[in-house]
N, C-alpha and C. Protein backbone atom coordinates (compact mmCIF):
# COMPACT_ATOMS: atom_id res chain seq x y z
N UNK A 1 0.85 -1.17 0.00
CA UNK A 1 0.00 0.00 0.00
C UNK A 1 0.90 1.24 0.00
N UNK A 2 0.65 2.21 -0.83
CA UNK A 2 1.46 3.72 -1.00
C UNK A 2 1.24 4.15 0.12
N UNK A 3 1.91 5.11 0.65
CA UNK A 3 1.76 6.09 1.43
C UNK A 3 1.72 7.62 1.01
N UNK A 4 0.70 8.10 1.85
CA UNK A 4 1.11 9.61 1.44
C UNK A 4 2.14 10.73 1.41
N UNK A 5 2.47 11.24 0.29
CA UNK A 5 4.02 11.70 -0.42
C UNK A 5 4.22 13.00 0.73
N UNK A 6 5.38 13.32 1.00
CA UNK A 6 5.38 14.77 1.17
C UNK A 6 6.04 15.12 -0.05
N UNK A 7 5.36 16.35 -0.72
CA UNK A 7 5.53 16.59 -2.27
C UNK A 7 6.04 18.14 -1.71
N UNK A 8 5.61 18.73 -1.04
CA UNK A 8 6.27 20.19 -0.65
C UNK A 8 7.62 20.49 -0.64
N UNK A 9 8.45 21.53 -1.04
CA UNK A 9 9.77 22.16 -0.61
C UNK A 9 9.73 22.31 1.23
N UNK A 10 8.79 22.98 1.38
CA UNK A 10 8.49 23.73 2.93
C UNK A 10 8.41 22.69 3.57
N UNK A 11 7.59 21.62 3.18
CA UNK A 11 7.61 20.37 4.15
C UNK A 11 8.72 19.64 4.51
N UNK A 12 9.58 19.81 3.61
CA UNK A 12 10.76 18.91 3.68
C UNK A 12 11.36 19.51 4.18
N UNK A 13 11.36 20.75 4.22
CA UNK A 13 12.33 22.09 5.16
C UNK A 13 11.86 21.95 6.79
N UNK A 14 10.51 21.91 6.80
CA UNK A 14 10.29 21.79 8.34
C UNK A 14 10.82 20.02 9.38
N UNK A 15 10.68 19.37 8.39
CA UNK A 15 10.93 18.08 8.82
C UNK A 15 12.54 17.86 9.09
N UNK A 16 13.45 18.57 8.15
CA UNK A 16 14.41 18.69 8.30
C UNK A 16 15.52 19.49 9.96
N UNK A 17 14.64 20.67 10.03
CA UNK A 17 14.45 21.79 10.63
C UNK A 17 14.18 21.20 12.14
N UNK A 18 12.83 20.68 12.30
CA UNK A 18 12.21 20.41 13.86
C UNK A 18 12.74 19.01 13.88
N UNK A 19 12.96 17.67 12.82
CA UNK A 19 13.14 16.41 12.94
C UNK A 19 13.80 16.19 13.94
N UNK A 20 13.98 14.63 14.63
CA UNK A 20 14.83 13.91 14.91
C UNK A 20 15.74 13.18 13.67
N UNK A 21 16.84 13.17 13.51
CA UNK A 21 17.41 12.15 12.87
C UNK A 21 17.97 10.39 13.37
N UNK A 22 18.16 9.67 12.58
CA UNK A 22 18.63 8.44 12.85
C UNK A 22 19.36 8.16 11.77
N UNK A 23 20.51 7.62 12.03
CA UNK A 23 21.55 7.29 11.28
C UNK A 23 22.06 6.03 10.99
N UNK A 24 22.32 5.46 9.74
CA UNK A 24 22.58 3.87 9.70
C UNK A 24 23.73 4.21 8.20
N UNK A 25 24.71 2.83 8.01
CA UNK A 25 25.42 3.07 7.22
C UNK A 25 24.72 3.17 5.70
N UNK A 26 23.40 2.71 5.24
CA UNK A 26 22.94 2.61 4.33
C UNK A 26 21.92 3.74 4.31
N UNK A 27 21.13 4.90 5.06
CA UNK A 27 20.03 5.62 5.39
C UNK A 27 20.23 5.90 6.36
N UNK A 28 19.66 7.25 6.21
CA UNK A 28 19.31 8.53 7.29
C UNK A 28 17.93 8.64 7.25
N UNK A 29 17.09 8.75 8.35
CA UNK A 29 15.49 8.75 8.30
C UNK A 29 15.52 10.27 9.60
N UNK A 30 14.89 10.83 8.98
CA UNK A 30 14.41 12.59 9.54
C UNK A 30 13.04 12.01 9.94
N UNK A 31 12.34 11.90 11.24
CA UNK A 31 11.20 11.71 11.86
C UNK A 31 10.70 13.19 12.82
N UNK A 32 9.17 13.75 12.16
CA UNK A 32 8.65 14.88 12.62
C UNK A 32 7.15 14.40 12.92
N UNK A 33 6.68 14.93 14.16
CA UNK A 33 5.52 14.61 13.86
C UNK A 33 4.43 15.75 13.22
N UNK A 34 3.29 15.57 12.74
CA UNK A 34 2.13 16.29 12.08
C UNK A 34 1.19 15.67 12.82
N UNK A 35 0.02 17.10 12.53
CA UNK A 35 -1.30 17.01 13.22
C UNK A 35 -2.38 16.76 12.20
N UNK A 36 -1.72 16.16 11.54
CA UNK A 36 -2.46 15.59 10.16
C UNK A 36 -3.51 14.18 10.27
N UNK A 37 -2.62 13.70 11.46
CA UNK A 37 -3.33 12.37 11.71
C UNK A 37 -2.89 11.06 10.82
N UNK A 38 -2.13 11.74 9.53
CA UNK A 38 -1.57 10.19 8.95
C UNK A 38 -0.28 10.08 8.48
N UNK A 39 0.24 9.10 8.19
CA UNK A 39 1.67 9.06 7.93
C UNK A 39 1.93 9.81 6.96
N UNK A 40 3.20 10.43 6.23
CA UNK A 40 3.90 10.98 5.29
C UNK A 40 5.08 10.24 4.68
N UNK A 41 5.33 9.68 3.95
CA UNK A 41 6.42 9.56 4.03
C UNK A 41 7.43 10.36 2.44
N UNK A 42 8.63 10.55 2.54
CA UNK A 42 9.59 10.96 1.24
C UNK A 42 10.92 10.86 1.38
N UNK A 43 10.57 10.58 -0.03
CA UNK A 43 12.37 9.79 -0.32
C UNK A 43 13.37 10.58 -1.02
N UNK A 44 14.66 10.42 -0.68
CA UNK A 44 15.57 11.65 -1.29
C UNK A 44 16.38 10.72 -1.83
N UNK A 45 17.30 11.09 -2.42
CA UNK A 45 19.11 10.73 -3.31
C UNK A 45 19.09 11.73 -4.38
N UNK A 46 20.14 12.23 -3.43
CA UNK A 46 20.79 13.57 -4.10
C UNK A 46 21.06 12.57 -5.20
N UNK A 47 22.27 14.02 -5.82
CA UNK A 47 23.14 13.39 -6.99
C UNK A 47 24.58 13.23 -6.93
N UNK A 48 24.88 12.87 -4.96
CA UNK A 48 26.30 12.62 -4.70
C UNK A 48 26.08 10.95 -4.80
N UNK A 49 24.85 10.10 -4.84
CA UNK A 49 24.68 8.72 -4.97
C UNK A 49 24.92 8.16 -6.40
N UNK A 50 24.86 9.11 -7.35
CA UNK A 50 25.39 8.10 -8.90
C UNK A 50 24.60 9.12 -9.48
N UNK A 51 24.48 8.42 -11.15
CA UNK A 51 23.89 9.34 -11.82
C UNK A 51 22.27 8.48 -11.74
N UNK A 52 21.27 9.00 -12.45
CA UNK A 52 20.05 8.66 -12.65
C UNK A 52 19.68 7.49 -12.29
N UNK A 53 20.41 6.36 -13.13
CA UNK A 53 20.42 5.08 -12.85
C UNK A 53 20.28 4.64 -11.37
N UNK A 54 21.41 5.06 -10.74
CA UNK A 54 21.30 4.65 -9.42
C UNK A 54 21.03 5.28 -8.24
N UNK A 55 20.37 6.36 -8.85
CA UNK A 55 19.34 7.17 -7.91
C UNK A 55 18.30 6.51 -7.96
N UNK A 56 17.50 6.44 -8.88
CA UNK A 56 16.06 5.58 -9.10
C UNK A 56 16.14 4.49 -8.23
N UNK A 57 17.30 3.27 -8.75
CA UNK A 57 17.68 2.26 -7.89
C UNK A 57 17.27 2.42 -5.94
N UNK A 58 18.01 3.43 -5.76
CA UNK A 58 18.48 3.94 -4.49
C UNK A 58 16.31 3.92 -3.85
N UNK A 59 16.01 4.85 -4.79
CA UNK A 59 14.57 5.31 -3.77
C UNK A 59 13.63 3.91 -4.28
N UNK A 60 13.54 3.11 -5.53
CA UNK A 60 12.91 1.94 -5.62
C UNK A 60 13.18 0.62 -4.25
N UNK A 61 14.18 0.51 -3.86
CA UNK A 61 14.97 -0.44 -2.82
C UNK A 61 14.43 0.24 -1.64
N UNK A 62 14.33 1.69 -1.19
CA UNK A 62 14.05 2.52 0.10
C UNK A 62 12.73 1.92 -0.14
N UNK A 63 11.80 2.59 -1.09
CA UNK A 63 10.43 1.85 -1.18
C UNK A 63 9.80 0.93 -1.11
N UNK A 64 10.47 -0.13 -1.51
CA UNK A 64 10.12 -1.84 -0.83
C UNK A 64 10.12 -2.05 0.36
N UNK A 65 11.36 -1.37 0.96
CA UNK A 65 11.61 -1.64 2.13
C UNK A 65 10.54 -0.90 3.12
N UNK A 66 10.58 0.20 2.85
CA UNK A 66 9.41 0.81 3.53
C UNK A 66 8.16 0.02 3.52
N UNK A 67 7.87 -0.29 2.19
CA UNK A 67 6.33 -0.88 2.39
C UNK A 67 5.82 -2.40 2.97
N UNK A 68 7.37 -2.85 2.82
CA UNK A 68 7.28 -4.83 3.64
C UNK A 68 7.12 -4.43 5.26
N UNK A 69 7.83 -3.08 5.78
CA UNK A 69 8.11 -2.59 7.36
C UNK A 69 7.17 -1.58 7.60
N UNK A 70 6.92 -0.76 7.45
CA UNK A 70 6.29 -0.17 8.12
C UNK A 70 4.45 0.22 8.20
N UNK A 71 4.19 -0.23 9.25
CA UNK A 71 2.50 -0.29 9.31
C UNK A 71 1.64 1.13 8.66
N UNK A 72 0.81 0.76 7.87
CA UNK A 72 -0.10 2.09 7.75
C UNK A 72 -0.53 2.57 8.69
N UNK A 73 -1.42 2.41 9.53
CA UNK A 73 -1.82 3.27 10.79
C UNK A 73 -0.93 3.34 11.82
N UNK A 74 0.17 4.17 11.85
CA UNK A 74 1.60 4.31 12.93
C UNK A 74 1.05 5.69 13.10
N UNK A 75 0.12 6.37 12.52
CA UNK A 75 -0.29 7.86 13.46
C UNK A 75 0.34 8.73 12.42
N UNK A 76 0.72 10.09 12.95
CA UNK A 76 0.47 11.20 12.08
C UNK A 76 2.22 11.67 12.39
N UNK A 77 2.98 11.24 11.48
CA UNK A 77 4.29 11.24 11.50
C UNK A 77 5.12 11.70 9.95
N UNK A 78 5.84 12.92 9.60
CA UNK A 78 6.35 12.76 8.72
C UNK A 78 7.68 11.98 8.94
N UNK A 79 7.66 11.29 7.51
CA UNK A 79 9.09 10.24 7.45
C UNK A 79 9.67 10.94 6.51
N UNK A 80 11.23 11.02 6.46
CA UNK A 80 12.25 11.31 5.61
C UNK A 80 13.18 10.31 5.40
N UNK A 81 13.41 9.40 4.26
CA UNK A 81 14.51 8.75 3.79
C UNK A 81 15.41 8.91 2.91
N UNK A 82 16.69 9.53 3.49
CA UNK A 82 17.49 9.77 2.55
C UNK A 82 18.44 8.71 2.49
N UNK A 83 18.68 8.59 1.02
CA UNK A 83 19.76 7.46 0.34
C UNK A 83 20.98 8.02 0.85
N UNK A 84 22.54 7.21 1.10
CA UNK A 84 23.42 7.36 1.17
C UNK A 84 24.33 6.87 0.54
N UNK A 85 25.38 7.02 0.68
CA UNK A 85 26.25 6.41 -1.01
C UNK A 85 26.29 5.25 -1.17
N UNK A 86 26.10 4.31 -0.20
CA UNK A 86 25.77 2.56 -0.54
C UNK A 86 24.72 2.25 -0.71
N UNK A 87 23.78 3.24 -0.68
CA UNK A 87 22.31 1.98 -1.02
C UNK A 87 22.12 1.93 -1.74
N UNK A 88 22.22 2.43 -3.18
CA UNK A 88 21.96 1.24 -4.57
C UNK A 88 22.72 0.22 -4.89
N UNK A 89 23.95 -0.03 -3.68
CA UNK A 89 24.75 -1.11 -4.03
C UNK A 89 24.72 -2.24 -3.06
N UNK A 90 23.34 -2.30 -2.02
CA UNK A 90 23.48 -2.80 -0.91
C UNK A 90 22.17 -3.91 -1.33
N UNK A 91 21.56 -4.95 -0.98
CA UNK A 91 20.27 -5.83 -1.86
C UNK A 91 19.80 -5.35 -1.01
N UNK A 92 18.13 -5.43 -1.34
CA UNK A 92 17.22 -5.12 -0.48
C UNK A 92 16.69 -5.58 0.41
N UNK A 93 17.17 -6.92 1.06
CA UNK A 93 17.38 -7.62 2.24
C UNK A 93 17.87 -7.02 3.75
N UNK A 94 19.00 -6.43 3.27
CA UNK A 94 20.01 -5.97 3.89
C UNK A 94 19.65 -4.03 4.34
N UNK A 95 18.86 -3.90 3.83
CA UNK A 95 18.38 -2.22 3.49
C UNK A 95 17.19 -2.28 4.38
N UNK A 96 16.09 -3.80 4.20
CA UNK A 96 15.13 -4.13 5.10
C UNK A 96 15.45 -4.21 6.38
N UNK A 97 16.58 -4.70 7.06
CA UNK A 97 16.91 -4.43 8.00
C UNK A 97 17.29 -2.81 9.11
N UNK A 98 18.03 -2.37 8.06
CA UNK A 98 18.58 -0.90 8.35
C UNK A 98 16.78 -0.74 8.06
N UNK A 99 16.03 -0.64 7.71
CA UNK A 99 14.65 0.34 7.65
C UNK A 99 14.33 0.04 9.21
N UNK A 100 13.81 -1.47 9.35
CA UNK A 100 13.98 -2.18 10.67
C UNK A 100 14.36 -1.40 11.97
N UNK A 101 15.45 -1.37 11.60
CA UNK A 101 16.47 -0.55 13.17
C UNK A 101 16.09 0.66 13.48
N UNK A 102 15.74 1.87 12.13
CA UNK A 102 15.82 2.74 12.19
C UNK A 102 14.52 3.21 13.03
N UNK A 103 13.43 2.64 12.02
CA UNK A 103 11.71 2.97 13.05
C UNK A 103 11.92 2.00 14.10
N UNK A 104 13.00 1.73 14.48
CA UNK A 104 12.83 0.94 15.91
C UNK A 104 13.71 1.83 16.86
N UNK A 105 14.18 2.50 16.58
CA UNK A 105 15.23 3.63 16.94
C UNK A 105 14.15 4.77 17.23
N UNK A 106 13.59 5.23 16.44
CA UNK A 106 12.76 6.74 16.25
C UNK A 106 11.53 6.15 17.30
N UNK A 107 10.93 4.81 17.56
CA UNK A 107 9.69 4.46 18.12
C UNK A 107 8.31 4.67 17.73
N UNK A 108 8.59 4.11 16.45
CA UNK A 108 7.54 4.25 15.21
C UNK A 108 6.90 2.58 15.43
N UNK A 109 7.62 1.57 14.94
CA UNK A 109 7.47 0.44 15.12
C UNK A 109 6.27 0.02 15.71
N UNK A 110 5.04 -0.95 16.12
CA UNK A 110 4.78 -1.16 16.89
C UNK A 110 5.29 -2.06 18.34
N UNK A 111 5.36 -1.61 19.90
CA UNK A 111 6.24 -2.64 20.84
C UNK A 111 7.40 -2.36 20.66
N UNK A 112 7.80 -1.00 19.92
CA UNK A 112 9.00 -0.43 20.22
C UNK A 112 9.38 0.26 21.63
N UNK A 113 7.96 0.99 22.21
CA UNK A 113 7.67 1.91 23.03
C UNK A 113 7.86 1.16 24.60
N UNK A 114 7.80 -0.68 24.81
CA UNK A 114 8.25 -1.52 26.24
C UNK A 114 9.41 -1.14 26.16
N UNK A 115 9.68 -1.14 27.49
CA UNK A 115 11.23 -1.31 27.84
C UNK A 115 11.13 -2.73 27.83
N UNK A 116 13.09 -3.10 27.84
CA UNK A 116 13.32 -4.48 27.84
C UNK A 116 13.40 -4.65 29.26
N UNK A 117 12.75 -6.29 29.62
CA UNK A 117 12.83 -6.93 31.04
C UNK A 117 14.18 -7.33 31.07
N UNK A 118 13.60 -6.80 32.73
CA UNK A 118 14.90 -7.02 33.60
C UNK A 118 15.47 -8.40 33.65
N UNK A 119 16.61 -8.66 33.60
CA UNK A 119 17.43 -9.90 34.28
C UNK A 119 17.49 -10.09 35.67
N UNK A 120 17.46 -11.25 35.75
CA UNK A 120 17.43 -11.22 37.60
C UNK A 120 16.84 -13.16 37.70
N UNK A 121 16.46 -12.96 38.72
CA UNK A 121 15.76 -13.76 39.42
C UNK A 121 14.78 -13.50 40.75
């Protein structure tokens, strides 16, 4: 299922601006929230990632990955995924994971939000 684009300059400026970031060797994800009530999500790769070819590459692979991970109703959140210089060269296995970590990092996920139990006895 698609999600809804952020298609704005300004939007991408504010998300940038107020975001949290999270960092992984393959993606950077900018998380803001909106009073919109539904998800956002948008995908970047400059043109320090390759030429055309493997830009497309870059946000097609972000996009799978996004859509196998992350739930439609997660609430009213803009997402930012920017490509970094390995992800059109990384499979999309491996990219599924880094998506993985990242909304598990930001506390997007669902059951991201328990703490882990204690050890003991």
């Amino acid at each position: 299922m698609r999600y809804r684009p952020i298609c704005r300059n300004i939007e991408y400026a504010r998300v940038y601006r107020r975001g949290k970031s999270y960092v992984s060797p393959q993606l950077v994800l900018y998380v803001c929230k909106n009073r919109l009530g539904h998800t956002r999500v948008g995908l970047t790769a400059t043109k320090k990632i390759g030429k055309a070819v493997q830009r497309n590459r870059a946000r097609r692979v972000m996009r799978a990955a996004i859509a196998a991970h992350l739930p439609y109703d997660v609430g009213g959140y803009d997402l930012i995924f920017v490509a970094r210089g390995s992800t059109p060269h990384v499979k999309s296995t491996k990219l599924e994971k880094s998506v993985v970590r990242l909304l598990t990092q930001a506390k997007i996920l669902p059951g991201a939000e328990k703490p882990a139990p204690e050890g003991g006895a």
